[in-house]
C-alpha atoms as a PDB file:
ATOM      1  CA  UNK A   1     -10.535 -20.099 -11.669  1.00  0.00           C
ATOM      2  CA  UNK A   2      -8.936 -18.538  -8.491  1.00  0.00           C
ATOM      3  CA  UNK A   3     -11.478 -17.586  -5.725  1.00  0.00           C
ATOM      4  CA  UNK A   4      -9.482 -14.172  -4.772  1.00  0.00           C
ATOM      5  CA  UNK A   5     -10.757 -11.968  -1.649  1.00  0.00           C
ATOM      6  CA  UNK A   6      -9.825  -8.525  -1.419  1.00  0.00           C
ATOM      7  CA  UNK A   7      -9.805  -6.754   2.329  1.00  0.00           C
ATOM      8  CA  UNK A   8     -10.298  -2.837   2.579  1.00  0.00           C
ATOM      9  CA  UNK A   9     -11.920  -2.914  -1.129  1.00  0.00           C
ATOM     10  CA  UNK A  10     -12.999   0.156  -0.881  1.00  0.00           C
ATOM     11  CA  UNK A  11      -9.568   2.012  -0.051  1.00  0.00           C
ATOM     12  CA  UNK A  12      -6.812   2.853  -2.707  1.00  0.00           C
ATOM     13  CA  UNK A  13      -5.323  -0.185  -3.375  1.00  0.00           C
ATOM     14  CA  UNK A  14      -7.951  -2.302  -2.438  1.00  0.00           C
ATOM     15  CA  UNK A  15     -10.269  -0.640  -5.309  1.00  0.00           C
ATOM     16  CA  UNK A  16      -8.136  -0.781  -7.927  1.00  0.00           C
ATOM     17  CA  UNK A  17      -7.378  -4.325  -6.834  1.00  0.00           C
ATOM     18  CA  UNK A  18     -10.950  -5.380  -7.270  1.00  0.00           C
ATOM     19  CA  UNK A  19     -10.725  -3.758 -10.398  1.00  0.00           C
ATOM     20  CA  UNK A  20      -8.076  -5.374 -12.226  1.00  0.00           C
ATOM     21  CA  UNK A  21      -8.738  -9.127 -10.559  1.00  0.00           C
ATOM     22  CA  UNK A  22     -12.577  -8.852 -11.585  1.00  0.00           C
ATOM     23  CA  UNK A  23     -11.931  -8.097 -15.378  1.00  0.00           C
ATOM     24  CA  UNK A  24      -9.653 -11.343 -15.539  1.00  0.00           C
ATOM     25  CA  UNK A  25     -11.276 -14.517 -16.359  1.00  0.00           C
ATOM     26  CA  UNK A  26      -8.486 -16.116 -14.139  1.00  0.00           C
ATOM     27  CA  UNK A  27     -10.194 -15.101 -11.244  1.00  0.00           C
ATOM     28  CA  UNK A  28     -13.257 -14.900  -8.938  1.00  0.00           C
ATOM     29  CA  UNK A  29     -13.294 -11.826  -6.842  1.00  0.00           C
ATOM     30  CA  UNK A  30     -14.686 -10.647  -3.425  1.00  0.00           C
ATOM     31  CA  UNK A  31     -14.403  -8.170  -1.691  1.00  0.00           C
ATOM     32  CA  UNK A  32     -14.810  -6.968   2.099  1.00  0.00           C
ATOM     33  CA  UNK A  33     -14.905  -3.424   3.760  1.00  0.00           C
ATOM     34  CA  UNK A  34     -16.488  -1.279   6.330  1.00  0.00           C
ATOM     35  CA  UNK A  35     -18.557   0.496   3.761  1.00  0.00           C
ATOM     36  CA  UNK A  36     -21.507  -0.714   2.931  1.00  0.00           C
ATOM     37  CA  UNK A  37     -22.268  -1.667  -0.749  1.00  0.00           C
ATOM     38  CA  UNK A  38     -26.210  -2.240  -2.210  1.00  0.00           C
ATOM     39  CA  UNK A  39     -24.948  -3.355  -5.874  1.00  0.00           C
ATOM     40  CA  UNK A  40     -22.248  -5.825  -5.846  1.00  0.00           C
ATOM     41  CA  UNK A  41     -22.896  -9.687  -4.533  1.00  0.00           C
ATOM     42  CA  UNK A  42     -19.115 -10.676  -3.996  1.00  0.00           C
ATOM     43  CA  UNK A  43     -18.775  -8.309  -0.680  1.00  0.00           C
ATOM     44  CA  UNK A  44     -18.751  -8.535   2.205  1.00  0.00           C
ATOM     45  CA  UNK A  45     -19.684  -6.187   5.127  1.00  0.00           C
ATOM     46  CA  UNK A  46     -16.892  -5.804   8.155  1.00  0.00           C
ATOM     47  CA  UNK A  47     -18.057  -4.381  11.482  1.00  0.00           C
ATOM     48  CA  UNK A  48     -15.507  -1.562  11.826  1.00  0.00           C
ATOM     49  CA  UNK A  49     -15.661  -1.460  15.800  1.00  0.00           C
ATOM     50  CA  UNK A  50     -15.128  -5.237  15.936  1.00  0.00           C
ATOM     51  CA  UNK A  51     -14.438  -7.065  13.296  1.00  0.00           C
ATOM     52  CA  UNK A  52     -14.573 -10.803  12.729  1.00  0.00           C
ATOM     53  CA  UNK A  53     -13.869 -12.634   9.825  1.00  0.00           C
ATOM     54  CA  UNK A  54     -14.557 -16.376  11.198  1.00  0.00           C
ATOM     55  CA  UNK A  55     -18.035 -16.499   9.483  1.00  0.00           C
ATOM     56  CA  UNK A  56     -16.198 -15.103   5.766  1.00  0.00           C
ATOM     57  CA  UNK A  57     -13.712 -17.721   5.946  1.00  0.00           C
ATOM     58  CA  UNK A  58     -16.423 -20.492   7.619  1.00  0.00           C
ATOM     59  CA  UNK A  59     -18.641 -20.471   4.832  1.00  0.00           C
ATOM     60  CA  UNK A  60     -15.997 -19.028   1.743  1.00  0.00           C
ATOM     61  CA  UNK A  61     -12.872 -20.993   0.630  1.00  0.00           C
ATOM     62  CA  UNK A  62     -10.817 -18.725  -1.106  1.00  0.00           C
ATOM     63  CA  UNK A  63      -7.646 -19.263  -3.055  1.00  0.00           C
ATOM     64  CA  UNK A  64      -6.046 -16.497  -2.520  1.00  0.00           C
ATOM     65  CA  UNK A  65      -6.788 -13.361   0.127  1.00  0.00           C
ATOM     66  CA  UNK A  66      -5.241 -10.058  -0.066  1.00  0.00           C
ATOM     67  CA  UNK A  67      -5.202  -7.584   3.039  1.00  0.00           C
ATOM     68  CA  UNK A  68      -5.174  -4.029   1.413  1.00  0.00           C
ATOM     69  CA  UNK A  69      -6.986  -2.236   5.073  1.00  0.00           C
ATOM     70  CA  UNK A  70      -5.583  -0.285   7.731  1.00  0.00           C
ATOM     71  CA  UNK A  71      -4.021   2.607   8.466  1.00  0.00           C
ATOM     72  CA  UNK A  72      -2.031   4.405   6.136  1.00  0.00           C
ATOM     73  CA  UNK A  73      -0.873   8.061   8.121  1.00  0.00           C
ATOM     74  CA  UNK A  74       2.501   8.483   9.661  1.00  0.00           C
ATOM     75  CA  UNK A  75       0.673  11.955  11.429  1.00  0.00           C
ATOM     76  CA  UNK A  76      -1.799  10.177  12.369  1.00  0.00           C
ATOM     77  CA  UNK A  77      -0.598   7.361  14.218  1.00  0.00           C
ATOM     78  CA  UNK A  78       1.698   9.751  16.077  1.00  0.00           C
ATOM     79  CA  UNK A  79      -1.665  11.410  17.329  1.00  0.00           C
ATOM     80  CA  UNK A  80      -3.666   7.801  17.715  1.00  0.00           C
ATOM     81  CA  UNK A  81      -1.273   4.842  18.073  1.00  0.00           C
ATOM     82  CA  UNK A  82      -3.810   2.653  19.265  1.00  0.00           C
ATOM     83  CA  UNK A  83      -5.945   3.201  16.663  1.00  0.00           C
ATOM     84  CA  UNK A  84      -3.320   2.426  14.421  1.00  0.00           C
ATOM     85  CA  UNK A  85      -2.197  -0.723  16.175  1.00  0.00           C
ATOM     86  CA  UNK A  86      -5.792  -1.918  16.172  1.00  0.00           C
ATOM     87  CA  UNK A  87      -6.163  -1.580  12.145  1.00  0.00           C
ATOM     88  CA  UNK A  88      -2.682  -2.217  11.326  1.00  0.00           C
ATOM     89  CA  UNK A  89      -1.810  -5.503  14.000  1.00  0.00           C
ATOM     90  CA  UNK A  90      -5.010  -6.421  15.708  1.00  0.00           C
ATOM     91  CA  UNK A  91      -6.773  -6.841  12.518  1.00  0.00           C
ATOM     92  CA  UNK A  92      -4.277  -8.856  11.044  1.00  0.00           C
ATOM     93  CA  UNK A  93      -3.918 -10.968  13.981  1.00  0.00           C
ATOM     94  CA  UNK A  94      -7.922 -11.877  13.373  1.00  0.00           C
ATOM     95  CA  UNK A  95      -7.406 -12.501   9.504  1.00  0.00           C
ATOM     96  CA  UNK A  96      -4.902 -14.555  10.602  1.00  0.00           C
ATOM     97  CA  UNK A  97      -6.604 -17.046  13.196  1.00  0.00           C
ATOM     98  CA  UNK A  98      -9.980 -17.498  10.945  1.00  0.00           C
ATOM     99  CA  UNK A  99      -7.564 -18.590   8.115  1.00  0.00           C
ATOM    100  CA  UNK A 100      -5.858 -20.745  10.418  1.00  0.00           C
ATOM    101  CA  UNK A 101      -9.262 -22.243  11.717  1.00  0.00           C
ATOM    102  CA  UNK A 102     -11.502 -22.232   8.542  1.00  0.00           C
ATOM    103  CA  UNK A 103      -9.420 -21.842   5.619  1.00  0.00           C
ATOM    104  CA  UNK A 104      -5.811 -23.410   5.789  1.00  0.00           C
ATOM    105  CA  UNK A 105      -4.991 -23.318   2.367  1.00  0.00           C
ATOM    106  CA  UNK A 106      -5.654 -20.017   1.576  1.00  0.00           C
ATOM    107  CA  UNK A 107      -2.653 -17.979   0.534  1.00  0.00           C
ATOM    108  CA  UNK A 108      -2.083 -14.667   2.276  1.00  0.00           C
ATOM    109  CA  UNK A 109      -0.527 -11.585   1.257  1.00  0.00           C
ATOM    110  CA  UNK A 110      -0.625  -8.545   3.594  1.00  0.00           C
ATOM    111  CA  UNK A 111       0.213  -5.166   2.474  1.00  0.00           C
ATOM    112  CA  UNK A 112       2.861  -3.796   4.216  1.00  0.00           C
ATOM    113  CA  UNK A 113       5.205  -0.789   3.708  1.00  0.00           C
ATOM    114  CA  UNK A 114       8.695   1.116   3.353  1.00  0.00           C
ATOM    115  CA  UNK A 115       7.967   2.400   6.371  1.00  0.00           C
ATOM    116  CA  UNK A 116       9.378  -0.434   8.037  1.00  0.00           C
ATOM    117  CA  UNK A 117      13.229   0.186   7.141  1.00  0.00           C
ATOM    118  CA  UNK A 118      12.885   3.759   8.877  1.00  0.00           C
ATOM    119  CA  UNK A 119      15.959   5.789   7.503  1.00  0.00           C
ATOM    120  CA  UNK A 120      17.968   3.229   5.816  1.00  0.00           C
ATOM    121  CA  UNK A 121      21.684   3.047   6.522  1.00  0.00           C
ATOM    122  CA  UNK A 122      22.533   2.489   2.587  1.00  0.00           C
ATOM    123  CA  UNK A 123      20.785   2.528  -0.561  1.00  0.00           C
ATOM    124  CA  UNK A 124      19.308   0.662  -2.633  1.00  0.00           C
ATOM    125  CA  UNK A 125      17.562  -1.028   0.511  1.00  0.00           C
ATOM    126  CA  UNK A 126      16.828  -4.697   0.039  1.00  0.00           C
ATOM    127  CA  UNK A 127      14.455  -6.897   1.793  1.00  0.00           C
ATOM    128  CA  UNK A 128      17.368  -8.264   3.930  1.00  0.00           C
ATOM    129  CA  UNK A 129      18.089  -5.221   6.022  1.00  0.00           C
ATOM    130  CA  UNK A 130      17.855  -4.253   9.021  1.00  0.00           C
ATOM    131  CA  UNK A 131      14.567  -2.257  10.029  1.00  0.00           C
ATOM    132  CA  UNK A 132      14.380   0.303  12.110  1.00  0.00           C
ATOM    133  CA  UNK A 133      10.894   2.092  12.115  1.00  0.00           C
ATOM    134  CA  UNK A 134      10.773   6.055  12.903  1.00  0.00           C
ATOM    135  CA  UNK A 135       6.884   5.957  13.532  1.00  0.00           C
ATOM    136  CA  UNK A 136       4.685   3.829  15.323  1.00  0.00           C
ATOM    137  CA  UNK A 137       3.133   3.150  12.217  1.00  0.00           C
ATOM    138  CA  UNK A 138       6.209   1.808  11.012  1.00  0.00           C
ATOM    139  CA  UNK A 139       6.912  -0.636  13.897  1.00  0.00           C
ATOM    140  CA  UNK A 140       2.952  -1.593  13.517  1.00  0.00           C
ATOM    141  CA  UNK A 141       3.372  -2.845   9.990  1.00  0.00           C
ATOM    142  CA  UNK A 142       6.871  -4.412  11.192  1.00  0.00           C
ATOM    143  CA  UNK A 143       4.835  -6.343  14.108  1.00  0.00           C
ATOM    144  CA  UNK A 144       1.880  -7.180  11.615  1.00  0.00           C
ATOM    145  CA  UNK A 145       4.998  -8.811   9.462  1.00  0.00           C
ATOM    146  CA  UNK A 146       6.478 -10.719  12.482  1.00  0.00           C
ATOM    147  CA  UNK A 147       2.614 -11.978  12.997  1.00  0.00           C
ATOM    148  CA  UNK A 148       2.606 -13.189   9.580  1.00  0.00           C
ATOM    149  CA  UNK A 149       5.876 -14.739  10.153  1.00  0.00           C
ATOM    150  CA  UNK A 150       4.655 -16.506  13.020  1.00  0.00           C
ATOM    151  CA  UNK A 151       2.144 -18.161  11.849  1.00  0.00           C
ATOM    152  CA  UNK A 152       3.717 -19.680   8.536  1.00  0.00           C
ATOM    153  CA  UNK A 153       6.322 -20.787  11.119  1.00  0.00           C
ATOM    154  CA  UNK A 154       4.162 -22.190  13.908  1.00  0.00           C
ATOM    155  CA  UNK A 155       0.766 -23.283  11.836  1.00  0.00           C
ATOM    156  CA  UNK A 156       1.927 -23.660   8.220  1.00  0.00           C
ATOM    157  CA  UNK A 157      -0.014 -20.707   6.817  1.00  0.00           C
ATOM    158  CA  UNK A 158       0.753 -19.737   3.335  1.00  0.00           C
ATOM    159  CA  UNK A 159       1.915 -15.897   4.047  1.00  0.00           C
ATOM    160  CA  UNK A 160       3.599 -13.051   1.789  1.00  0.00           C
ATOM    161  CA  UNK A 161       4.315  -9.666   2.838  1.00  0.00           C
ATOM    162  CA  UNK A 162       4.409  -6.711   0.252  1.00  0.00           C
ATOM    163  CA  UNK A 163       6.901  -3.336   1.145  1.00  0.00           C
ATOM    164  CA  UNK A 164       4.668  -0.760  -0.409  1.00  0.00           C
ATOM    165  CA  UNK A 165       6.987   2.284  -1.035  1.00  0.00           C
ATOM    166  CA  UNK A 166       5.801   5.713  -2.445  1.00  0.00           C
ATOM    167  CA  UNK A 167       1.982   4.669  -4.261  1.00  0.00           C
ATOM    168  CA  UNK A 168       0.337   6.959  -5.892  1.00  0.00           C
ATOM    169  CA  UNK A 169      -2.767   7.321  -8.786  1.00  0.00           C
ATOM    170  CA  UNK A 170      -6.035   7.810  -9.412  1.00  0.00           C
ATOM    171  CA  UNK A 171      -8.282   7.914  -6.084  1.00  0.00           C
ATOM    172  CA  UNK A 172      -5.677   8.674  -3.811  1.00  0.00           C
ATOM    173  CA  UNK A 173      -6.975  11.493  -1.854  1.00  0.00           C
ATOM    174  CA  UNK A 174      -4.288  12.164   0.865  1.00  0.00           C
ATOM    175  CA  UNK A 175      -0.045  12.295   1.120  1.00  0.00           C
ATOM    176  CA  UNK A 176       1.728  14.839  -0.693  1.00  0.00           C
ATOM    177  CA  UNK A 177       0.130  14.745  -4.595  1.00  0.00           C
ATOM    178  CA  UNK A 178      -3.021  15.561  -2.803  1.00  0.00           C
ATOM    179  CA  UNK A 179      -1.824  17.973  -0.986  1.00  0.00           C
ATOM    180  CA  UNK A 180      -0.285  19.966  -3.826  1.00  0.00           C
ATOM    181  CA  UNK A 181      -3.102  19.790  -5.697  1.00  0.00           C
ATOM    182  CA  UNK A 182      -5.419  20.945  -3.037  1.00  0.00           C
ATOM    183  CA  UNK A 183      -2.563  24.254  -2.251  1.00  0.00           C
ATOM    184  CA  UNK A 184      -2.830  24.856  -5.541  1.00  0.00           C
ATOM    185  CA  UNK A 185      -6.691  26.079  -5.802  1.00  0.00           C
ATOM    186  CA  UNK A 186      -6.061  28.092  -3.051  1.00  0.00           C
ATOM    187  CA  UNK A 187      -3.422  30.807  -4.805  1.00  0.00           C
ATOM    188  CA  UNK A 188      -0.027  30.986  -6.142  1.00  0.00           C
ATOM    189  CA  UNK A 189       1.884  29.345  -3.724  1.00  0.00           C
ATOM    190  CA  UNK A 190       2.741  25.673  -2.763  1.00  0.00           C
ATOM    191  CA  UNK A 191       4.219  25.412   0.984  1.00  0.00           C
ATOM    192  CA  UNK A 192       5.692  22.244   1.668  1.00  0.00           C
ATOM    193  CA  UNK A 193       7.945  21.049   4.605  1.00  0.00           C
ATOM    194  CA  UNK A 194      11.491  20.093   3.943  1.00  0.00           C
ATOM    195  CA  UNK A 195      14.119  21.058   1.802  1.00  0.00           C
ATOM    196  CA  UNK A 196      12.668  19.346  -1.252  1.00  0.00           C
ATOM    197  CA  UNK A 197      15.836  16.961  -1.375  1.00  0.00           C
ATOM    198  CA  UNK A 198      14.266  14.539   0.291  1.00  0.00           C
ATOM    199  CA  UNK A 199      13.688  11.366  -1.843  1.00  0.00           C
ATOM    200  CA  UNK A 200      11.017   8.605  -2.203  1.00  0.00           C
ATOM    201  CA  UNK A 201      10.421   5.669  -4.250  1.00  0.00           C
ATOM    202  CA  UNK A 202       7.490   5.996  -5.957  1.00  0.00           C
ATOM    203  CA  UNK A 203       4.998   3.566  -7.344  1.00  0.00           C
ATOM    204  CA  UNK A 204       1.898   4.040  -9.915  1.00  0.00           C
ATOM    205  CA  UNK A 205      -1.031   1.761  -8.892  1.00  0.00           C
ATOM    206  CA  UNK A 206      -1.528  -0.309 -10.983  1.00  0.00           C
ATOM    207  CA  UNK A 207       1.926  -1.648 -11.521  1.00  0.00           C
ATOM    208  CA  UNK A 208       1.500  -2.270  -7.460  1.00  0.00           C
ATOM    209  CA  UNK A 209      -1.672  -4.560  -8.562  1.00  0.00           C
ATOM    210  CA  UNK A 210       0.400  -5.919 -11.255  1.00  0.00           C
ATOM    211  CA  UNK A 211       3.148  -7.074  -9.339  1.00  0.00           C
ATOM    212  CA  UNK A 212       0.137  -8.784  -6.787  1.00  0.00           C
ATOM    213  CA  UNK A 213      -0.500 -10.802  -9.620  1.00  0.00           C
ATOM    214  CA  UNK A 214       2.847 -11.571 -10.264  1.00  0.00           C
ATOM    215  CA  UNK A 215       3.633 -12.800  -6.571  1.00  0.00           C
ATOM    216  CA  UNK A 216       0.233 -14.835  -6.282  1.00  0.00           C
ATOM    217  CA  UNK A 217       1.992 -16.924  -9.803  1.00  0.00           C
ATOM    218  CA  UNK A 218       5.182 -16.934  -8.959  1.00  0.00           C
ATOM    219  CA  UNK A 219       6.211 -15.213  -5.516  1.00  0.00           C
ATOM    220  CA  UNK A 220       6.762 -17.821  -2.522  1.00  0.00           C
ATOM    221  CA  UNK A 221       4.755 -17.678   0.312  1.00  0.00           C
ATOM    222  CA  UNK A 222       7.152 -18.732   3.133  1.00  0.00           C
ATOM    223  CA  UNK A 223       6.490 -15.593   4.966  1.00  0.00           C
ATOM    224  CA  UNK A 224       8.443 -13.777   1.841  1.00  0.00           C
ATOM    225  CA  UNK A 225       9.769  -9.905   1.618  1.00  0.00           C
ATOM    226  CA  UNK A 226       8.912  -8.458  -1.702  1.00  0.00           C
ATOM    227  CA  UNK A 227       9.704  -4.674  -2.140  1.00  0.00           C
ATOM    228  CA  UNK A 228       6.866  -3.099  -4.406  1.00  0.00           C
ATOM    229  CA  UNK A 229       8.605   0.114  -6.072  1.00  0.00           C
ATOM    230  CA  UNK A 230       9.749   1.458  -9.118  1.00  0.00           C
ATOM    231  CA  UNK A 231      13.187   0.948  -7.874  1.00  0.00           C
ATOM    232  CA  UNK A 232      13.943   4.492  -8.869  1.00  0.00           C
ATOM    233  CA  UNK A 233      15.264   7.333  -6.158  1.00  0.00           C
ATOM    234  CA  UNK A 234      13.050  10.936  -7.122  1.00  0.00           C
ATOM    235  CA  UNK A 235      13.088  13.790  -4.894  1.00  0.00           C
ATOM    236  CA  UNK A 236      10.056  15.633  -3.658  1.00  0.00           C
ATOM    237  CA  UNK A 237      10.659  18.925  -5.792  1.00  0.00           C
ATOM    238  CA  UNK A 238      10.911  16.374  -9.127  1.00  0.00           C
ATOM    239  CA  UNK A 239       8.003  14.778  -8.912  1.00  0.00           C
ATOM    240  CA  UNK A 240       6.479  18.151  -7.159  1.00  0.00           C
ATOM    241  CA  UNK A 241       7.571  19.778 -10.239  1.00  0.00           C
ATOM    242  CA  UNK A 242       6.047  17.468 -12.445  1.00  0.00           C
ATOM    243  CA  UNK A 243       2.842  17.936 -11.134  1.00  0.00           C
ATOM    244  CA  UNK A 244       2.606  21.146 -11.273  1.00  0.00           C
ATOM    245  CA  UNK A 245       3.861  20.760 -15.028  1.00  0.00           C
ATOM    246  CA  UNK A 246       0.912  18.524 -15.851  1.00  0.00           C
ATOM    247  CA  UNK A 247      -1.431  21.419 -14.112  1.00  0.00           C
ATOM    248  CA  UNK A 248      -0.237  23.710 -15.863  1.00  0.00           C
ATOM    249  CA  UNK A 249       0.396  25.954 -12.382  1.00  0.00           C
ATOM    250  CA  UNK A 250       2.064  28.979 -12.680  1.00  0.00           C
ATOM    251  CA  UNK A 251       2.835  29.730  -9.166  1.00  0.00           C
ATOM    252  CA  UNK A 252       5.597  28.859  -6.909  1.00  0.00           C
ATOM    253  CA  UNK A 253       6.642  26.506  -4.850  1.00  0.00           C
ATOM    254  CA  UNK A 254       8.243  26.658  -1.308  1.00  0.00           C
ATOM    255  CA  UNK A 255       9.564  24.456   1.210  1.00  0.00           C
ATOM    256  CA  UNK A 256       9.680  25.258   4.896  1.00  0.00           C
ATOM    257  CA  UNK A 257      13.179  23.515   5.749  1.00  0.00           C
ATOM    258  CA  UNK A 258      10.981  21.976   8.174  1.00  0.00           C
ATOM    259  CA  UNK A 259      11.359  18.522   8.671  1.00  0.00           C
ATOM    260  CA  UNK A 260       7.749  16.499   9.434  1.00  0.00           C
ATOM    261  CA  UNK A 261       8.330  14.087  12.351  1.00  0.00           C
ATOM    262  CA  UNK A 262       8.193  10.072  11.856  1.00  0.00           C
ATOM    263  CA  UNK A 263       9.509  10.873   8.009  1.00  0.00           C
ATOM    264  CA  UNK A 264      12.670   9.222   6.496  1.00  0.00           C
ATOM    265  CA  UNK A 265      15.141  10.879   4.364  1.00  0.00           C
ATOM    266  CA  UNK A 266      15.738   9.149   1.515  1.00  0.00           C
ATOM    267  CA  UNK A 267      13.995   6.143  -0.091  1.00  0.00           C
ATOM    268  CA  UNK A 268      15.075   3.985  -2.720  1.00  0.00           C
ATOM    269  CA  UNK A 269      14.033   0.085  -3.381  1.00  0.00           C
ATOM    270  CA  UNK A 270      16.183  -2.766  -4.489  1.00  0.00           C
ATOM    271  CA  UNK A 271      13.572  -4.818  -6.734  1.00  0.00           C
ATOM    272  CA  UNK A 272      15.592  -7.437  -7.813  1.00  0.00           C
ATOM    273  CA  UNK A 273      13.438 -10.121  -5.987  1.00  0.00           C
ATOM    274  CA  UNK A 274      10.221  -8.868  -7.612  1.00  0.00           C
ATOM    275  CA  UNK A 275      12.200  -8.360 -10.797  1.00  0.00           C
ATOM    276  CA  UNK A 276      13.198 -11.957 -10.659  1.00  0.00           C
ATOM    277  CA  UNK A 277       9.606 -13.331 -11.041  1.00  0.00           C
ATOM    278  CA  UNK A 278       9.326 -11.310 -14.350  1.00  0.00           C
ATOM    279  CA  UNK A 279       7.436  -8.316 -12.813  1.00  0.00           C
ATOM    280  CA  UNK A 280       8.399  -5.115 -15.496  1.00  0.00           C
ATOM    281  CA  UNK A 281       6.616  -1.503 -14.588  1.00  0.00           C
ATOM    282  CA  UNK A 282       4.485  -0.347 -16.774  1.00  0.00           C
ATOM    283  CA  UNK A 283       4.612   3.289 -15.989  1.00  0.00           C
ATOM    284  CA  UNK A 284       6.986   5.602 -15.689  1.00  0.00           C
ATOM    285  CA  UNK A 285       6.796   8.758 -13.799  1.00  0.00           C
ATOM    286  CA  UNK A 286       5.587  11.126 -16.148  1.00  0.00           C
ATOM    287  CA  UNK A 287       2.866   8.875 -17.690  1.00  0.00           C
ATOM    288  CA  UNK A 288       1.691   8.343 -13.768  1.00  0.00           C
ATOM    289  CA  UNK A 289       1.362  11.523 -13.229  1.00  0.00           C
ATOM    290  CA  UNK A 290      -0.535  12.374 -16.608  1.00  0.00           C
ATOM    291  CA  UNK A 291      -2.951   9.744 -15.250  1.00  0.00           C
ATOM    292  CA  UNK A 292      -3.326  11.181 -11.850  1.00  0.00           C
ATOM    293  CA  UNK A 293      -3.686  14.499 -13.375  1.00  0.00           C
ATOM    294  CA  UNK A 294      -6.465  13.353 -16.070  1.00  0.00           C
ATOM    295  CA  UNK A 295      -8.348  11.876 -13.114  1.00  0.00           C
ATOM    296  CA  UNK A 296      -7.695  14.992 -10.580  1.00  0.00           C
ATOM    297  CA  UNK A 297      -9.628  17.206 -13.443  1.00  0.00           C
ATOM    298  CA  UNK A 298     -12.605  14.517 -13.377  1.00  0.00           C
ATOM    299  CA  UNK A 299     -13.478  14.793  -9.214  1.00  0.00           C
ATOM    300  CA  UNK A 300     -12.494  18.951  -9.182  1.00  0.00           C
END
């Protein structure tokens, strides 16, 4: 049985992570936050101002730890970059060196994100291109990468990086589903910037925790790329649209023309390397969304 720790277990990911590796009999599972938790054993409490995870690693050996923390807001790294480099580089530099020091063996797989590529120059964008981030917290998660790289190269740690594109599901409470549901209780109009053209590649949850599985059986761990995506290209009115479908909303929807700063374009994943280790999506779009919907009328 895999000893599996789970950082940030109490964000997005990180939840439904502990989720899916607890109800496995493959696997033992921790996990470690900022939040404080009175009913489960396996956590761990992290000091948010400072953290330190030499004592976790010190007195745990795990098999297998997954980084699922940080920051996750374009806007919000353009208003507090160093609060986003602390959670998105310092952080990982600290995971980093206690696995070094007290763990060795333990493989490492940091979440990282599309944000990287910044607008891509062609599509389908595979791991191999050239990245160009258009946000700081793109170049963040591109430095917490070259960390990772590093430190396979330098100290023989077992690292993986995974290029989260467009996620979305049940407890995510921010980004643009969120935001069109929350414009929707307040009358019958949506605004949204852009033109509605613009495209992402989006990802249901639990096909991201899926292919985690996949990549801790099969992935290498050579400081390895893997895009996580549905390797599809859907604009923001189509999946906008769809939503509003699934409400049942009978208003409108508008967009500004206005174009959000530290956004890309378009967005659309090659998965051929996850593909490869026999990773197939569960979900499509519309069943996603029926989810996300079913779960948006349970917290309203």
């Amino acid at each position: 049985m895999k000893k599996i720790l789970i950082i940030g277990s109490k964000g997005f990911i990180g939840s439904h992570a502990v989720d899916y590796f607890s109800s496995s009999n493959k696997y033992q599972c921790w996990g470690a936050d900022v939040v404080t938790d009175y009913v489960n054993n396996n956590y761990f409490l992290i000091d948010g101002s400072n953290s330190n995870f030499n004592e976790l690693f010190e007195q745990h050996k795990f098999d297998v730890c997954i980084n699922c923390s940080g920051a996750a807001s374009v806007p919000d790294s353009l208003k507090h970059p160093l609060r986003d480099f602390y959670l998105n580089v310092t952080n990982v530099a600290k995971l980093l060196e206690a696995i070094k020091h007290y763990n060795h063996t333990c493989k490492f797989i940091n979440l990282s994100s599309a944000a990287v590529y910044g607008n891509p120059v062609q599509l389908p964008i595979k791991e191999e291109d050239v990245c160009r981030p258009v946000s700081p917290y793109g170049q963040h998660k591109l430095m917490a990468e070259q960390l990772c790289g590093e430190y396979h190269q330098y100290f023989g740690l077992q690292t993986c990086l995974l290029r989260i594109f467009s996620a979305y599901g049940p407890g995510l409470q921010k980004q643009l589903l969120w935001d069109i549901f929350l414009k929707t209780k307040q009358g019958n109009t949506v605004n949204l910037f852009g033109t509605g053209n613009e495209t992402r590649d989006f990802i249901y949850v639990e096909d991201i925790v899926m292919a985690m599985e996949c990549i801790i059986t099969e992935g290498a761990f050579n400081a390895s790329v893997y895009n996580i995506a549905g390797g599809e290209e859907i604009s923001i009115k189509q999946i906008a649209d769809e939503l509003l479908h699934t409400l049942h909303y009978k208003g409108t929807i508008i967009f500004s023309g206005e174009e959000r700063k530290g956004d890309p374009v378009n967005w659309k994943a090659d998965i051929t390397k996850l593909a490869s280790l026999g990773f197939k999506h569960d979900y499509t779009l519309t069943k996603g969304i029926k989810k996300y919907v079913q779960w948006l009328k349970e917290v309203q």
